[in-house]
Protein backbone atom coordinates (compact mmCIF):
# COMPACT_ATOMS: atom_id res chain seq x y z
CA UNK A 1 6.69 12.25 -9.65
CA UNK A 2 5.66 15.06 -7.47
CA UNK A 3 8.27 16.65 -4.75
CA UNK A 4 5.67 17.74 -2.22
CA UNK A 5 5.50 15.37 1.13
CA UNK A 6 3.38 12.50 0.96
CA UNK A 7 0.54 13.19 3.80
CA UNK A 8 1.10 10.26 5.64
CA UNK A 9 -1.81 11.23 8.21
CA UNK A 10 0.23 11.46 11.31
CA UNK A 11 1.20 8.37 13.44
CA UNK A 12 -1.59 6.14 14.02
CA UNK A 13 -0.67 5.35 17.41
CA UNK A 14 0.63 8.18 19.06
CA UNK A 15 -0.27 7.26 23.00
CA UNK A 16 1.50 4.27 24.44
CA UNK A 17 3.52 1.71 22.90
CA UNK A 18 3.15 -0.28 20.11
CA UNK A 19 3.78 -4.09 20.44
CA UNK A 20 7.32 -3.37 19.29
CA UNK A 21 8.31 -1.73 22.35
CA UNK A 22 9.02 1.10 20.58
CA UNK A 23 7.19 4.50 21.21
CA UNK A 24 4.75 4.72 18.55
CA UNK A 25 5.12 8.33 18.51
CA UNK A 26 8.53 8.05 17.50
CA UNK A 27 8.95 5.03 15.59
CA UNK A 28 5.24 4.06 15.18
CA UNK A 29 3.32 3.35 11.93
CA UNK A 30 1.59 6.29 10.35
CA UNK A 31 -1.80 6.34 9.58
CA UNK A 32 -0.89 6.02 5.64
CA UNK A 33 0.64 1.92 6.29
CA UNK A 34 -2.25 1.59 8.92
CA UNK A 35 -4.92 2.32 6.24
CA UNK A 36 -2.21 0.46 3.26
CA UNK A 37 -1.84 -2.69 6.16
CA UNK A 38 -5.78 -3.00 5.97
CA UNK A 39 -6.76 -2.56 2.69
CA UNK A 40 -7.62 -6.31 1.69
CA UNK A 41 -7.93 -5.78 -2.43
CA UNK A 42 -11.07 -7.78 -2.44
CA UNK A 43 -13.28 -5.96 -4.62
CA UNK A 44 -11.02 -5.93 -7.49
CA UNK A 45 -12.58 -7.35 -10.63
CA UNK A 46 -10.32 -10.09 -11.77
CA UNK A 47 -10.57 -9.14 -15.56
CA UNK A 48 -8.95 -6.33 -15.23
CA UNK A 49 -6.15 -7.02 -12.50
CA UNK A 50 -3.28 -8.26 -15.05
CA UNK A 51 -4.25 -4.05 -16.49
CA UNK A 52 -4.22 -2.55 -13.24
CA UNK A 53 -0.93 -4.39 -12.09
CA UNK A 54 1.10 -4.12 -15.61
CA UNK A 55 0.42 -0.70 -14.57
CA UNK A 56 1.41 -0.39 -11.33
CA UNK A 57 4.57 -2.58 -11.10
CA UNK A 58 5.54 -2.59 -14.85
CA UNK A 59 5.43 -5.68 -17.26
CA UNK A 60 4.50 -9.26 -16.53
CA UNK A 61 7.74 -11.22 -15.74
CA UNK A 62 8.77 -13.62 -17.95
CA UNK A 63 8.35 -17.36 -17.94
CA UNK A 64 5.60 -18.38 -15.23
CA UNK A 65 4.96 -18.29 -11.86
CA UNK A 66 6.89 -21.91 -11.30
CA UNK A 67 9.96 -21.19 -13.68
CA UNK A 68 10.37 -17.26 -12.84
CA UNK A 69 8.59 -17.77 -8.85
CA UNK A 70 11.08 -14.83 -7.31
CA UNK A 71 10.57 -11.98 -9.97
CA UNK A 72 6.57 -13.32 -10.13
CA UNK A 73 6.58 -12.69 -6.45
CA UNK A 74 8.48 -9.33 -6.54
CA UNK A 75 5.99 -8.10 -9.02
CA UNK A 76 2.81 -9.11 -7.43
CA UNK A 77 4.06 -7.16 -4.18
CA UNK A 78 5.01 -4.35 -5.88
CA UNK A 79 1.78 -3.54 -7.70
CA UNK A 80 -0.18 -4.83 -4.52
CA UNK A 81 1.61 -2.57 -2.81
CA UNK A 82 1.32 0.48 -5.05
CA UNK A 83 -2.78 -0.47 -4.95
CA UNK A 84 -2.79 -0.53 -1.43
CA UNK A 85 -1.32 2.90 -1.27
CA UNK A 86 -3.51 4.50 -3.64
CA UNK A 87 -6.61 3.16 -1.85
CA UNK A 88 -5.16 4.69 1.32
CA UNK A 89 -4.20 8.10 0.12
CA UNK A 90 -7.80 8.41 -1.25
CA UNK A 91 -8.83 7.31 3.14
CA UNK A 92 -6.80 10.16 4.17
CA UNK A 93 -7.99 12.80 1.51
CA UNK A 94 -11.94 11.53 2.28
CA UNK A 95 -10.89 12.29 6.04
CA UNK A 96 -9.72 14.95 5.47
CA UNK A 97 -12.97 16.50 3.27
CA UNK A 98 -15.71 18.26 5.18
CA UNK A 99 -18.71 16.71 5.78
């Protein structure tokens, strides 16, 4: 794992408040979990998403869905959630390239 900051693009609300009540320059999202947040995972090919999530979050859990449901649940976050962040690190390094 690397030890240089993640470039989490800045907040992505930085006027205003957010519906939090919060001010979004302070506690706001960053543009990193705004791109993550939208990222819908539809174009994956399901072949290969069993690869591309024993990757991500580690092996399969054991038993199934209905006799292991929390750790089934915990993993399918965790490697949804490690996609999701890939896909929006690669947004943020695209906005960042020069036309």
């Amino acid at each position: 794992m690397s030890n240089q900051p993640i470039n989490d693009g800045g907040p992505a609300f930085p006027m205003g408040y957010h519906p939090g009540g919060n001010r979004a320059d302070q506690f706001g999202m960053t543009i990193r979990d705004y791109f993550a947040v939208a990222e819908k995972l539809e174009d994956l090919d399901e072949t290969c998403i069993s690869d591309i999530a024993v990757a991500l979050a580690g092996p399969i859990p054991t038993g199934n869905w209905r006799t292991n449901t929390v750790e089934w649940i915990k993993w399918k976050a965790k490697w949804r959630a490690e996609m999701r962040f890939i896909r929006a690190d690669a947004m943020l390094r695209a906005r960042e390239a020069k036309p």
